[in-house]
PDB file of N, CA and C in Angstrom:
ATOM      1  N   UNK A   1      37.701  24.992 -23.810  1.00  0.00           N
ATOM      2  CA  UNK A   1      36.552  24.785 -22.956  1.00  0.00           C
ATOM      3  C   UNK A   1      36.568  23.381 -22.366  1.00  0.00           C
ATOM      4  N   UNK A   2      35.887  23.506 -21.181  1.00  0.00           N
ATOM      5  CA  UNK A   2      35.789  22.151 -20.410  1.00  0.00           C
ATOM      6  C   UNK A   2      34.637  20.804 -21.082  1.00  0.00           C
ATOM      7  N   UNK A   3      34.904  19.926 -21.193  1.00  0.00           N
ATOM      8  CA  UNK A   3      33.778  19.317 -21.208  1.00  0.00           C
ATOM      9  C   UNK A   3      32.910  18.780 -19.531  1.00  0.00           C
ATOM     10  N   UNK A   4      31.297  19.666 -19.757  1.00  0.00           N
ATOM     11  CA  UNK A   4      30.922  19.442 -18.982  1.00  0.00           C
ATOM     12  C   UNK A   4      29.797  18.490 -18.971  1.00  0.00           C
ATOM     13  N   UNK A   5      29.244  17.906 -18.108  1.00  0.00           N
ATOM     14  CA  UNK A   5      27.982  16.956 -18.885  1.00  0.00           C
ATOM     15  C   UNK A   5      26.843  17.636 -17.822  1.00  0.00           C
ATOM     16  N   UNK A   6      26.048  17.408 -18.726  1.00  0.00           N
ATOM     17  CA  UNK A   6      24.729  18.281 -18.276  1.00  0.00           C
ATOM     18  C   UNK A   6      23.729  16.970 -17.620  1.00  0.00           C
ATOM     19  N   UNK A   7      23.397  17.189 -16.746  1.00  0.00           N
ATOM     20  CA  UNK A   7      22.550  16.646 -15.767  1.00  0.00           C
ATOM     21  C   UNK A   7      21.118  16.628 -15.736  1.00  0.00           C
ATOM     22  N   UNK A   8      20.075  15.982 -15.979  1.00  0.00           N
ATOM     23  CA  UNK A   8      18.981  16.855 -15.937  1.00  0.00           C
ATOM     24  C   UNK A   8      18.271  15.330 -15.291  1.00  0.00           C
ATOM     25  N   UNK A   9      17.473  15.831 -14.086  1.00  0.00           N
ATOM     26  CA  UNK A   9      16.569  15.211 -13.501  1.00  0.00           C
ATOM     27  C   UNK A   9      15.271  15.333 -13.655  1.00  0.00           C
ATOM     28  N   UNK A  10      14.760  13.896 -14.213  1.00  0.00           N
ATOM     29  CA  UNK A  10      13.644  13.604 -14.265  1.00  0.00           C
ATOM     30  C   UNK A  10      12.747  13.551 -13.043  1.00  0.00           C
ATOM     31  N   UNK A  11      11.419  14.208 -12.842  1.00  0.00           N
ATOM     32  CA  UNK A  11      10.794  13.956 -11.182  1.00  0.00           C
ATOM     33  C   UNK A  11      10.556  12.433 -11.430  1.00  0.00           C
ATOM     34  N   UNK A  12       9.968  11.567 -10.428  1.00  0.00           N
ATOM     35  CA  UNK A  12       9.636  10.768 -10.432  1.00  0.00           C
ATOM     36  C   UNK A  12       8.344  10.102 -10.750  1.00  0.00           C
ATOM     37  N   UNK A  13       8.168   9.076 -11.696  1.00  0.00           N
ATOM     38  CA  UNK A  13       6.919   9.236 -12.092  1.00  0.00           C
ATOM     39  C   UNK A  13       6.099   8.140 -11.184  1.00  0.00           C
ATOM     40  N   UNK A  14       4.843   8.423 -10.981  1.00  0.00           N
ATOM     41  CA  UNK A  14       3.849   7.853 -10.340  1.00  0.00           C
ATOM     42  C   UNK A  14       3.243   7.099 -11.035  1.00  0.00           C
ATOM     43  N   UNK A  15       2.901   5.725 -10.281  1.00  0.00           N
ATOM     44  CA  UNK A  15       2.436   4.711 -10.785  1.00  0.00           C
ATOM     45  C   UNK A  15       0.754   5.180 -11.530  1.00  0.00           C
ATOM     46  N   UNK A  16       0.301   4.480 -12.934  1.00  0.00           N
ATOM     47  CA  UNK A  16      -1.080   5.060 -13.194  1.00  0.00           C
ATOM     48  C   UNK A  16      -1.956   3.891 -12.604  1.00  0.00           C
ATOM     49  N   UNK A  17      -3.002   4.492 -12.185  1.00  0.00           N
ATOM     50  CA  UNK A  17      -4.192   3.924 -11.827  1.00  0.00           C
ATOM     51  C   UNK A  17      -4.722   3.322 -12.637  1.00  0.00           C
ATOM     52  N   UNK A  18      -4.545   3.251 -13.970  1.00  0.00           N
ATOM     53  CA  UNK A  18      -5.587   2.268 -14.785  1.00  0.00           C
ATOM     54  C   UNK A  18      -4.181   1.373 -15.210  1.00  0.00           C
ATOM     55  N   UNK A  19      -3.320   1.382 -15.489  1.00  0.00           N
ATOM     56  CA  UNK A  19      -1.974   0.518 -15.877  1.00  0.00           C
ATOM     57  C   UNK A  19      -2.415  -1.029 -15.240  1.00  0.00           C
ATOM     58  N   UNK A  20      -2.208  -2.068 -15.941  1.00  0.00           N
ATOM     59  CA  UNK A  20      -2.212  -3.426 -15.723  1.00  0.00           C
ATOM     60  C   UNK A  20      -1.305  -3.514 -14.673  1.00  0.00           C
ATOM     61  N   UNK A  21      -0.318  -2.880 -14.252  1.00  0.00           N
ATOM     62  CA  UNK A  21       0.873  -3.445 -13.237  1.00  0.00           C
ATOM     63  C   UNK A  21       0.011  -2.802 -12.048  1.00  0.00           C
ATOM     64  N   UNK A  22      -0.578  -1.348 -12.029  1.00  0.00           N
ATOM     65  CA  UNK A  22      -0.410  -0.961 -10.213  1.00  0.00           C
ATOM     66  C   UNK A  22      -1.937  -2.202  -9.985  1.00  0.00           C
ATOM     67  N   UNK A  23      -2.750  -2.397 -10.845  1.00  0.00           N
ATOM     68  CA  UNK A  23      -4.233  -3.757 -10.436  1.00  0.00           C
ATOM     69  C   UNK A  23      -3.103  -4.585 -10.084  1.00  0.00           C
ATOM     70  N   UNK A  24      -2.536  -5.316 -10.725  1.00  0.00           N
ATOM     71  CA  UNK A  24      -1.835  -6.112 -10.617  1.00  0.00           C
ATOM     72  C   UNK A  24      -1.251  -6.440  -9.259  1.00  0.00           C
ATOM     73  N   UNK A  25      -0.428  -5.746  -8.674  1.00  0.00           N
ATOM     74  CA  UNK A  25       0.097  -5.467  -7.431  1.00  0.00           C
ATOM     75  C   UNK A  25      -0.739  -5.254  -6.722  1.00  0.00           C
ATOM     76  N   UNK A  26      -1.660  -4.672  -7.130  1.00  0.00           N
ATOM     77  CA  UNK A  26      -2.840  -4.573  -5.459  1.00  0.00           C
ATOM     78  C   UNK A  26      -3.592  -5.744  -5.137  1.00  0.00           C
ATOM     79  N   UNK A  27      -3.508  -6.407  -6.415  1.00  0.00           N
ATOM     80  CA  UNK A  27      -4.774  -8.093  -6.017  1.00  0.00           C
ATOM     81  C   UNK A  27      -3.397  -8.981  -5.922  1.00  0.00           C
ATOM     82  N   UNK A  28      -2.456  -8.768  -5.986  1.00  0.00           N
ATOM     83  CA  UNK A  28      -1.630  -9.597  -5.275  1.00  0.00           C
ATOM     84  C   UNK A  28      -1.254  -9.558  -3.779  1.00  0.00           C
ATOM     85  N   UNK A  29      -1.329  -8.528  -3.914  1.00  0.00           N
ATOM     86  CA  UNK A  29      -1.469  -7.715  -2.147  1.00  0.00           C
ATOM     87  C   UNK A  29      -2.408  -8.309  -1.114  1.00  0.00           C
ATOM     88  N   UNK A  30      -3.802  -8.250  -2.150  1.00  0.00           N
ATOM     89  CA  UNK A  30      -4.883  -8.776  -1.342  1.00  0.00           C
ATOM     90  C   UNK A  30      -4.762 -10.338  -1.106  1.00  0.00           C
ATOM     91  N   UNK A  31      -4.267 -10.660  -2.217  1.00  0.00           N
ATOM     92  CA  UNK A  31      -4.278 -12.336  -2.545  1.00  0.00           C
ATOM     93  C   UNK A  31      -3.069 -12.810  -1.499  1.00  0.00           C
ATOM     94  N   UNK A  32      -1.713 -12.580  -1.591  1.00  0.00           N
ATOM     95  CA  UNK A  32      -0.958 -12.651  -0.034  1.00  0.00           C
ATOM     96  C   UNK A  32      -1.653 -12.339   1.161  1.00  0.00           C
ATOM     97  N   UNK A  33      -2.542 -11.187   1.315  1.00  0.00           N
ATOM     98  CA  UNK A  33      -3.405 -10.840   3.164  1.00  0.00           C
ATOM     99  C   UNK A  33      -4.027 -12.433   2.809  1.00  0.00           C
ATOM    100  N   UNK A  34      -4.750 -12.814   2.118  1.00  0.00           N
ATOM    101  CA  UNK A  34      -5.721 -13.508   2.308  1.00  0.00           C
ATOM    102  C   UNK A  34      -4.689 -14.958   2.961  1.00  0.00           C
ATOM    103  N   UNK A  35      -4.255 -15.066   1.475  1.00  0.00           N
ATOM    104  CA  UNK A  35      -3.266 -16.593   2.437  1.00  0.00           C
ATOM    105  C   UNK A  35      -2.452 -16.259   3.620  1.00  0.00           C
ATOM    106  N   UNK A  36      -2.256 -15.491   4.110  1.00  0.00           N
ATOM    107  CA  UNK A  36      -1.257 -15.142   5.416  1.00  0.00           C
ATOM    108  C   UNK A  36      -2.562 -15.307   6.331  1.00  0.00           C
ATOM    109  N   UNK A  37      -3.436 -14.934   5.969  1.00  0.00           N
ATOM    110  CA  UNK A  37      -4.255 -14.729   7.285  1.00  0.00           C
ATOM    111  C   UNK A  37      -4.651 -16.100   7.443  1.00  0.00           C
ATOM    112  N   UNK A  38      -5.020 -17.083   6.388  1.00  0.00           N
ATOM    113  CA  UNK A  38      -4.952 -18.329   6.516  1.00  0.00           C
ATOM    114  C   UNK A  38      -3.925 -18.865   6.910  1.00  0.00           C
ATOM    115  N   UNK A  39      -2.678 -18.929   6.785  1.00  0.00           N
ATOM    116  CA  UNK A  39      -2.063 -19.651   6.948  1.00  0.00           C
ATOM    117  C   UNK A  39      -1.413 -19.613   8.884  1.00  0.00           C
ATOM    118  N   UNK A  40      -1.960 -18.263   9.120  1.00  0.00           N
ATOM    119  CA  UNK A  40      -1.655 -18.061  10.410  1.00  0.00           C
ATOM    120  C   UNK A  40      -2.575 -18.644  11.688  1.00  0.00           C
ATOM    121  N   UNK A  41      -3.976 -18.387  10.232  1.00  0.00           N
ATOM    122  CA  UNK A  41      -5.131 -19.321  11.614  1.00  0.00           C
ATOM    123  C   UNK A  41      -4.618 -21.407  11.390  1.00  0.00           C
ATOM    124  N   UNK A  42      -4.188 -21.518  10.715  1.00  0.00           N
ATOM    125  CA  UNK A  42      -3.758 -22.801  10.618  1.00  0.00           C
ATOM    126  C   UNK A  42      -1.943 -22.534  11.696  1.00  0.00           C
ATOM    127  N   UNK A  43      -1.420 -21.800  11.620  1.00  0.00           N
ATOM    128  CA  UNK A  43      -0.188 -21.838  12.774  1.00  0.00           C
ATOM    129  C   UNK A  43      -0.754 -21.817  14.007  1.00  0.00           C
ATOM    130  N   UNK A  44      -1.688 -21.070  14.473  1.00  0.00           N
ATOM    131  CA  UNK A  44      -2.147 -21.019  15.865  1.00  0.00           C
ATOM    132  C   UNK A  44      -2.295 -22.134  16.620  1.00  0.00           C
ATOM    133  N   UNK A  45      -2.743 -23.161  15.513  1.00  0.00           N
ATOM    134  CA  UNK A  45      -3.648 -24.604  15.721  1.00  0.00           C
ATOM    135  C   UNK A  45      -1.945 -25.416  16.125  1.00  0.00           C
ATOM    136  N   UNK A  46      -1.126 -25.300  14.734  1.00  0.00           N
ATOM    137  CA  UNK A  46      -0.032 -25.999  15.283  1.00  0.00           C
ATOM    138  C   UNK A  46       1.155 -25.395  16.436  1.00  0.00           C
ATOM    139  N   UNK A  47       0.996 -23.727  16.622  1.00  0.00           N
ATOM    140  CA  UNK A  47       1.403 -23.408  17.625  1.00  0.00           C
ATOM    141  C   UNK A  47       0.883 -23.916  19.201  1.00  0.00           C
ATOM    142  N   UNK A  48       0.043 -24.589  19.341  1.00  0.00           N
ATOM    143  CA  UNK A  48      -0.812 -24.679  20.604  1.00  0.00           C
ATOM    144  C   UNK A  48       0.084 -26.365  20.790  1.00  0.00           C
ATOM    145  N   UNK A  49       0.048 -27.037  19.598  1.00  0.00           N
ATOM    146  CA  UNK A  49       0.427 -28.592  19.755  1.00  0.00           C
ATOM    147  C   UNK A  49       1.662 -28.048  20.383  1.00  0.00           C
ATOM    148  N   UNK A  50       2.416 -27.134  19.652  1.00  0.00           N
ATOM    149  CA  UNK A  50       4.030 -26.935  19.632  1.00  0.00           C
ATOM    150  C   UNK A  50       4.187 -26.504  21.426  1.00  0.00           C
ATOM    151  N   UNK A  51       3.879 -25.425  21.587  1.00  0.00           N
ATOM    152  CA  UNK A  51       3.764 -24.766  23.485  1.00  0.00           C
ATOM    153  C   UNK A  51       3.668 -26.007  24.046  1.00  0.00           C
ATOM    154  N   UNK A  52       2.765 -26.839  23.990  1.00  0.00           N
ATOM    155  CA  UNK A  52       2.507 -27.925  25.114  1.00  0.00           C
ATOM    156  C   UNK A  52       3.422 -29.014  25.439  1.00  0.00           C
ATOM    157  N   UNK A  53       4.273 -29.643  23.957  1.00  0.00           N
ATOM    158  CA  UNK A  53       5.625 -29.717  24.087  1.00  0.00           C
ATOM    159  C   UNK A  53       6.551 -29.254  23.240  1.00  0.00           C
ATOM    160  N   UNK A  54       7.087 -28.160  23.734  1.00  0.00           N
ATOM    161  CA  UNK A  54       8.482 -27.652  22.916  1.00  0.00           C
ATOM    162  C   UNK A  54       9.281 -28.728  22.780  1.00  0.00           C
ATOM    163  N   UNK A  55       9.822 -29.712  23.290  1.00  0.00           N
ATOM    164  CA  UNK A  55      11.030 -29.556  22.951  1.00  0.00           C
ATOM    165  C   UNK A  55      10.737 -31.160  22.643  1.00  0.00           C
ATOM    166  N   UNK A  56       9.835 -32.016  22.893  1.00  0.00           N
ATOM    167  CA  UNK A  56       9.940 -33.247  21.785  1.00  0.00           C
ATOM    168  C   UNK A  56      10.610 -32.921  20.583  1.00  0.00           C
ATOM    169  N   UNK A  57       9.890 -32.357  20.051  1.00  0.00           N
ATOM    170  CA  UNK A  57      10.740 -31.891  17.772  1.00  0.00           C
ATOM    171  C   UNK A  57      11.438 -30.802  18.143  1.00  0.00           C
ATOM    172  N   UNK A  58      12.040 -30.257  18.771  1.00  0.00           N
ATOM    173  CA  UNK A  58      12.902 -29.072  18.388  1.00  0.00           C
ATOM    174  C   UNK A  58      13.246 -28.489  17.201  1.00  0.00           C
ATOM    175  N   UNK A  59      12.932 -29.407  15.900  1.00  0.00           N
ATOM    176  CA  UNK A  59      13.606 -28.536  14.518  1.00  0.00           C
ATOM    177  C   UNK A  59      11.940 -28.382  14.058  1.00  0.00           C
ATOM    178  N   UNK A  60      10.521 -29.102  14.115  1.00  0.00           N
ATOM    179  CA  UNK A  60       9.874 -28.511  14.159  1.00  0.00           C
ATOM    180  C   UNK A  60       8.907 -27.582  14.710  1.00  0.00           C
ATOM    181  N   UNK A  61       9.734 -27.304  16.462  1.00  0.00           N
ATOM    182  CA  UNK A  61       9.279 -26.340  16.870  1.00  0.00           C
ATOM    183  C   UNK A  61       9.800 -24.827  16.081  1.00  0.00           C
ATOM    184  N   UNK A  62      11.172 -25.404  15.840  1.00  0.00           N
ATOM    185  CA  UNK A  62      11.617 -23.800  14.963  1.00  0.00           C
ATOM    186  C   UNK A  62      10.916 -23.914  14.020  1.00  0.00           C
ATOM    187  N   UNK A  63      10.473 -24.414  13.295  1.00  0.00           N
ATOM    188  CA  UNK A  63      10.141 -24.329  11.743  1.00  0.00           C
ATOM    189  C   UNK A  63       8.423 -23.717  11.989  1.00  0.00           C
ATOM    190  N   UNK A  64       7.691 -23.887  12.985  1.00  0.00           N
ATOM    191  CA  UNK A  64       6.644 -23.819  13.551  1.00  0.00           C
ATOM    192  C   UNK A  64       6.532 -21.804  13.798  1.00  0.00           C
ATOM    193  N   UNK A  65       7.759 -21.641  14.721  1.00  0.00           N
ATOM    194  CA  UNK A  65       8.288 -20.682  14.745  1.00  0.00           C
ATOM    195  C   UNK A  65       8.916 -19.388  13.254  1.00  0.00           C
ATOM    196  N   UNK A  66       9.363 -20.094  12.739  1.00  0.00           N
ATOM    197  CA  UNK A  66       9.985 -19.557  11.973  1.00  0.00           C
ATOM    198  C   UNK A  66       8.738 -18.817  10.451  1.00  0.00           C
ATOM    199  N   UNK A  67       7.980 -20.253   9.898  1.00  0.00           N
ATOM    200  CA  UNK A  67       6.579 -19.877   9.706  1.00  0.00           C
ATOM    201  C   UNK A  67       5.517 -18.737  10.093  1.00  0.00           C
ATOM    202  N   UNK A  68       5.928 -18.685  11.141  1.00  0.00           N
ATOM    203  CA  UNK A  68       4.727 -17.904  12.130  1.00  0.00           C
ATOM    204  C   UNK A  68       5.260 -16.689  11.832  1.00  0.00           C
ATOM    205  N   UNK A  69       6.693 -16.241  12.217  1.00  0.00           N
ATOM    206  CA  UNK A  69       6.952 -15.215  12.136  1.00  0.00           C
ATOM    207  C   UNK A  69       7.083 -14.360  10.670  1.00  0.00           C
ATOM    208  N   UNK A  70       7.724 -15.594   9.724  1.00  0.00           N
ATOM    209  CA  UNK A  70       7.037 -15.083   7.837  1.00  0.00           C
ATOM    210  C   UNK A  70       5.874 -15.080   7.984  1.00  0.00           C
ATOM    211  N   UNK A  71       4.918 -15.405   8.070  1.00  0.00           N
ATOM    212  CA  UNK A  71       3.529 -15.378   7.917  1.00  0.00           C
ATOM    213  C   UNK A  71       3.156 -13.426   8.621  1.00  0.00           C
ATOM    214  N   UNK A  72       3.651 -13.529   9.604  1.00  0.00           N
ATOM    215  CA  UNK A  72       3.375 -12.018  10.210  1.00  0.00           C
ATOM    216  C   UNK A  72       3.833 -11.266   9.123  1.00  0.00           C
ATOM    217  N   UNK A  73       4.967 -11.353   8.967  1.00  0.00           N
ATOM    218  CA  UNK A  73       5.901 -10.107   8.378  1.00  0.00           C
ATOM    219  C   UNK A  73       4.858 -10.449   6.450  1.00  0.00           C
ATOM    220  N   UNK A  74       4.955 -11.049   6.127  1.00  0.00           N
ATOM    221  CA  UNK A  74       3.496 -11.004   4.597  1.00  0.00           C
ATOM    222  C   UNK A  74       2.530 -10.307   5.002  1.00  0.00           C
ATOM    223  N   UNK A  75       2.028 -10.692   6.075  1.00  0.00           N
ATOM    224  CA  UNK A  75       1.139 -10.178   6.579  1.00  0.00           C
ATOM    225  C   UNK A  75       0.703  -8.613   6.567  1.00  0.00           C
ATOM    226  N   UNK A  76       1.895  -7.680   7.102  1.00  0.00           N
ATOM    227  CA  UNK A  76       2.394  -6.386   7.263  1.00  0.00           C
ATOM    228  C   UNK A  76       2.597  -5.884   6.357  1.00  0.00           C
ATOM    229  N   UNK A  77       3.410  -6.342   5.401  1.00  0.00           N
ATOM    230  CA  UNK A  77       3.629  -6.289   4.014  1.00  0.00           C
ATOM    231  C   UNK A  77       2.596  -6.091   3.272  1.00  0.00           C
ATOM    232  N   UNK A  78       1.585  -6.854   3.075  1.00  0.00           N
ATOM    233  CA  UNK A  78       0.086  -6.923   2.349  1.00  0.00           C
ATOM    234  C   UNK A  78      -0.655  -5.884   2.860  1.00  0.00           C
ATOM    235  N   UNK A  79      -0.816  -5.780   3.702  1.00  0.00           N
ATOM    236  CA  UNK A  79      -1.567  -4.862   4.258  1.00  0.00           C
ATOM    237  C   UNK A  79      -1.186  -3.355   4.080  1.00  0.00           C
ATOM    238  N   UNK A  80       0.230  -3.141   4.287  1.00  0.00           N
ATOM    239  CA  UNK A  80       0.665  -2.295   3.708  1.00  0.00           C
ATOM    240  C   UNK A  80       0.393  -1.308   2.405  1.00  0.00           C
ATOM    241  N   UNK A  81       0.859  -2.478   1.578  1.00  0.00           N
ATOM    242  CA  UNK A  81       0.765  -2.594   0.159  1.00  0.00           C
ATOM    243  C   UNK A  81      -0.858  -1.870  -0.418  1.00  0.00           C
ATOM    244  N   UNK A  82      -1.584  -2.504   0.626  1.00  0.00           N
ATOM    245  CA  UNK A  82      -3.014  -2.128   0.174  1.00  0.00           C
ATOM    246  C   UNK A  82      -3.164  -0.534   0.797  1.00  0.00           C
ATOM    247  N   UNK A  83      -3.043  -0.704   1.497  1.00  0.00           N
ATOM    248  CA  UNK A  83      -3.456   0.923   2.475  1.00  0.00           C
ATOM    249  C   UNK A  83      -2.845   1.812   1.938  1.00  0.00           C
ATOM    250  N   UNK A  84      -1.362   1.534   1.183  1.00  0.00           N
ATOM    251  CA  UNK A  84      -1.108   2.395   0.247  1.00  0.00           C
ATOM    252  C   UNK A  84      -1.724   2.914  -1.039  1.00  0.00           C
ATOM    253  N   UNK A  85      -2.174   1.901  -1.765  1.00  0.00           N
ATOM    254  CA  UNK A  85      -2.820   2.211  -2.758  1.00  0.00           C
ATOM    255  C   UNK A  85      -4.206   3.123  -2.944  1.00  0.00           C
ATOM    256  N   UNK A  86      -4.833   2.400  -0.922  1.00  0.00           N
ATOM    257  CA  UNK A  86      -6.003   3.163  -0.920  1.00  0.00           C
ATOM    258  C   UNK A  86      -6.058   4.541  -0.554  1.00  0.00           C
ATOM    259  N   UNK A  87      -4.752   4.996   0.398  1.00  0.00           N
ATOM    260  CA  UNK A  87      -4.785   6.084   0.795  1.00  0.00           C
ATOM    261  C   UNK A  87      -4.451   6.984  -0.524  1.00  0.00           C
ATOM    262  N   UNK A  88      -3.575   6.629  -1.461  1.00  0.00           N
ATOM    263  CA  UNK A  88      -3.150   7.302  -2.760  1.00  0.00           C
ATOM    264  C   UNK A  88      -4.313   7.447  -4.182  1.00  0.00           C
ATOM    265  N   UNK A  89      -5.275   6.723  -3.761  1.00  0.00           N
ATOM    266  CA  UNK A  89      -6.461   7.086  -4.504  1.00  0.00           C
ATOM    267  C   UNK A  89      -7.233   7.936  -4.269  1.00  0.00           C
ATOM    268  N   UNK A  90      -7.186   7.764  -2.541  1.00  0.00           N
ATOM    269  CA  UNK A  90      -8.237   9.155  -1.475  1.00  0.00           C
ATOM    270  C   UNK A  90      -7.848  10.207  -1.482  1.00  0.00           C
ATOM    271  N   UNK A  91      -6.152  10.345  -1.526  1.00  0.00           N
ATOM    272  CA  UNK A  91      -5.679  11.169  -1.675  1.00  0.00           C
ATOM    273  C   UNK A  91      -5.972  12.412  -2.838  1.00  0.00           C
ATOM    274  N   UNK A  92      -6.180  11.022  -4.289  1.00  0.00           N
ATOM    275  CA  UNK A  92      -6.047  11.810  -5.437  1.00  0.00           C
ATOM    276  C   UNK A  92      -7.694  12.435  -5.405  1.00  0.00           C
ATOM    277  N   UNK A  93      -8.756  11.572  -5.077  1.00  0.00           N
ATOM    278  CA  UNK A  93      -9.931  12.263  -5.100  1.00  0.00           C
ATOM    279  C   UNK A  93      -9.879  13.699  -4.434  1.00  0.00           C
ATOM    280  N   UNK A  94      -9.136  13.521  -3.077  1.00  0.00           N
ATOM    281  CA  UNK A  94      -9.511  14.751  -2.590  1.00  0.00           C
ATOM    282  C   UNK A  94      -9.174  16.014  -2.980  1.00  0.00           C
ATOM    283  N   UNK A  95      -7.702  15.647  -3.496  1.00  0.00           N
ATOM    284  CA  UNK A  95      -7.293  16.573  -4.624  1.00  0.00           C
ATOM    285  C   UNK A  95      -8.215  17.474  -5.845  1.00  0.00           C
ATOM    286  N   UNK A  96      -8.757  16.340  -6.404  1.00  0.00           N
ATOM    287  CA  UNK A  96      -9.144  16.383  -7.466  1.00  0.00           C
ATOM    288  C   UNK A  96     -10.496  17.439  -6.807  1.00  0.00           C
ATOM    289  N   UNK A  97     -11.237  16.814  -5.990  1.00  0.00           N
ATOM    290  CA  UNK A  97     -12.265  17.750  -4.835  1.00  0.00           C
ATOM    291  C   UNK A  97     -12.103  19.334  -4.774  1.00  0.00           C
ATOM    292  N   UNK A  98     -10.514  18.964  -3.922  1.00  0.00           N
ATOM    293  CA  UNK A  98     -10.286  20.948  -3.842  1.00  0.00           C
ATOM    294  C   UNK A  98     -10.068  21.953  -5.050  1.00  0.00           C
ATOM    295  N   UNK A  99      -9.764  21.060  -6.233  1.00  0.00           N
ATOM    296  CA  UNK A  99      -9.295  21.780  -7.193  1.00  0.00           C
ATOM    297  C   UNK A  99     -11.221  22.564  -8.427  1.00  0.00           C
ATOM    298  N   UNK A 100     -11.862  21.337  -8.096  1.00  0.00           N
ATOM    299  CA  UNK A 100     -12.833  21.698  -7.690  1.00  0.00           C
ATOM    300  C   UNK A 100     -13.844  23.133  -7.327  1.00  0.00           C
ATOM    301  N   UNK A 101     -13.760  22.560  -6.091  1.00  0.00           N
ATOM    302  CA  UNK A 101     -14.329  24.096  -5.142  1.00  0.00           C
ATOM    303  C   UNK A 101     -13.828  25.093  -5.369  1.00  0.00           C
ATOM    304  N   UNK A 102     -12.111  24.829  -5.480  1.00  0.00           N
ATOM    305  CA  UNK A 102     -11.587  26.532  -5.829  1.00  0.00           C
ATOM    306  C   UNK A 102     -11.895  26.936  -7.260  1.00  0.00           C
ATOM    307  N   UNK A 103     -11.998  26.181  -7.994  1.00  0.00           N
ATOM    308  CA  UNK A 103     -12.315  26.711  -9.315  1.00  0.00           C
ATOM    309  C   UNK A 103     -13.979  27.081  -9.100  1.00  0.00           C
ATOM    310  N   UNK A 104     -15.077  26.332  -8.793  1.00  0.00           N
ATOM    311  CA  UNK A 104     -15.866  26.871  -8.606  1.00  0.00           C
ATOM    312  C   UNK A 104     -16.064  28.168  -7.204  1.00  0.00           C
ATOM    313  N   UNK A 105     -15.123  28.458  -6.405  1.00  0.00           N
ATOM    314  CA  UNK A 105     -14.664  29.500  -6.060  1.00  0.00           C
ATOM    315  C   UNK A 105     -14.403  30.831  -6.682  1.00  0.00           C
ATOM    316  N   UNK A 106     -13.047  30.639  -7.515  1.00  0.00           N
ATOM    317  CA  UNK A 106     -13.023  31.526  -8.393  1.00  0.00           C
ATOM    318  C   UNK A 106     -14.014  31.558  -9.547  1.00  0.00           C
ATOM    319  N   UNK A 107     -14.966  30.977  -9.854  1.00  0.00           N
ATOM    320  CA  UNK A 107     -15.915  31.590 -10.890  1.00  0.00           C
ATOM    321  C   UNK A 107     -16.951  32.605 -10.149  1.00  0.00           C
ATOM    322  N   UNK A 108     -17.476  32.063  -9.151  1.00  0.00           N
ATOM    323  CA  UNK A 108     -18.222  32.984  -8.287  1.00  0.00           C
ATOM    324  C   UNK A 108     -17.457  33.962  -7.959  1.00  0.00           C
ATOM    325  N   UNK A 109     -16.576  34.103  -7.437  1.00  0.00           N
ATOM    326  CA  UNK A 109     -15.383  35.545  -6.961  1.00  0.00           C
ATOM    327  C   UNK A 109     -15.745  36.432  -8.648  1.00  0.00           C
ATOM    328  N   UNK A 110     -15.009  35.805  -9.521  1.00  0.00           N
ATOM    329  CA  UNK A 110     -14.983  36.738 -11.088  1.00  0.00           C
ATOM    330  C   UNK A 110     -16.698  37.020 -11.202  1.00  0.00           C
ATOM    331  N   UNK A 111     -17.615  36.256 -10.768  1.00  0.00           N
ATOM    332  CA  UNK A 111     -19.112  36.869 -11.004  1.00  0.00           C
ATOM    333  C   UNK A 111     -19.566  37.947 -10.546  1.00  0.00           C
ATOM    334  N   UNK A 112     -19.323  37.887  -9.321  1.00  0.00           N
ATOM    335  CA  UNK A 112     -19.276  39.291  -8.180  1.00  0.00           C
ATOM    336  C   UNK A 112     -18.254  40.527  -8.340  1.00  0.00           C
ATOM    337  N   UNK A 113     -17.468  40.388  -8.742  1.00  0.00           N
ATOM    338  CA  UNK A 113     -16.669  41.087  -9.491  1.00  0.00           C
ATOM    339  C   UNK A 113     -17.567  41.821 -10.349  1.00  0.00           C
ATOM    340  N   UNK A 114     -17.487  41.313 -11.166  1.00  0.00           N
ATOM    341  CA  UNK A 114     -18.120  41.566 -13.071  1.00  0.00           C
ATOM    342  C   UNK A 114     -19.566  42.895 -12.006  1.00  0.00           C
ATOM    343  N   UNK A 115     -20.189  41.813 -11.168  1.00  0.00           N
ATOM    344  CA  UNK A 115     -21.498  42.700 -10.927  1.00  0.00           C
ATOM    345  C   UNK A 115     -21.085  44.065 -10.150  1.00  0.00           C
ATOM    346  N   UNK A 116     -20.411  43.820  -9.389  1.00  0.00           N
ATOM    347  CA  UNK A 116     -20.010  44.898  -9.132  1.00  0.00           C
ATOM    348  C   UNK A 116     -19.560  46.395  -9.986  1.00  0.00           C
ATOM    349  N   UNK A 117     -18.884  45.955 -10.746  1.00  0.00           N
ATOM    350  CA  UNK A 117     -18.160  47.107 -11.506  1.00  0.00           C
ATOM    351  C   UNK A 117     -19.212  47.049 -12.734  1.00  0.00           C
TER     352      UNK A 117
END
């Protein structure tokens, strides 16, 4: 006989909602939006010095630049991060909702039933 090796896939498990890590990650989430969004209303201020003359500092017009554009991309990132978590909670309520109604569905269906017969 061959030796064969047996394979078996685990589904993937989903982060829990009460677990210290997924809080964790979401108030870090929030805590990055918050400083990005600060730190971008403070770029605007030095983007405006920077436009009026580019090219006096050239290495801190890039760096001015370069800032601005990390600051976006955290930005996206955070926000992300959050809308995920929130849509995957709404998600689970609504779930949790339909499973719900149909069960109180099917109890009324089996009631009418029963009266019937």
């Amino acid at each position: 006989m061959r030796d064969q090796r047996i394979v078996i896939h685990e589904p993937a498990r989903k982060p829990d909602p009460d677990g210290v890590k997924y809080w964790g990650l979401l108030w870090l989430a929030v805590i990055v939006l918050l400083l990005a969004s600060w730190g971008l209303s403070w770029m605007w201020r030095e983007a405006g010095a920077v436009i009026r003359h580019p090219f006096e500092a050239p290495f801190y017009t890039l760096m001015v630049l370069a800032i601005f554009a990390l600051a976006h991309g955290i930005l996206v990132w955070s926000a992300f991060r959050i809308l995920r978590r929130l849509f995957s909670v709404g998600r689970a309520m609504i779930l949790a909702l339909a499973d719900l109604v149909s069960g109180l569905l099917r109890g009324v269906r089996n009631r009418l039933f029963r009266i019937r017969t």
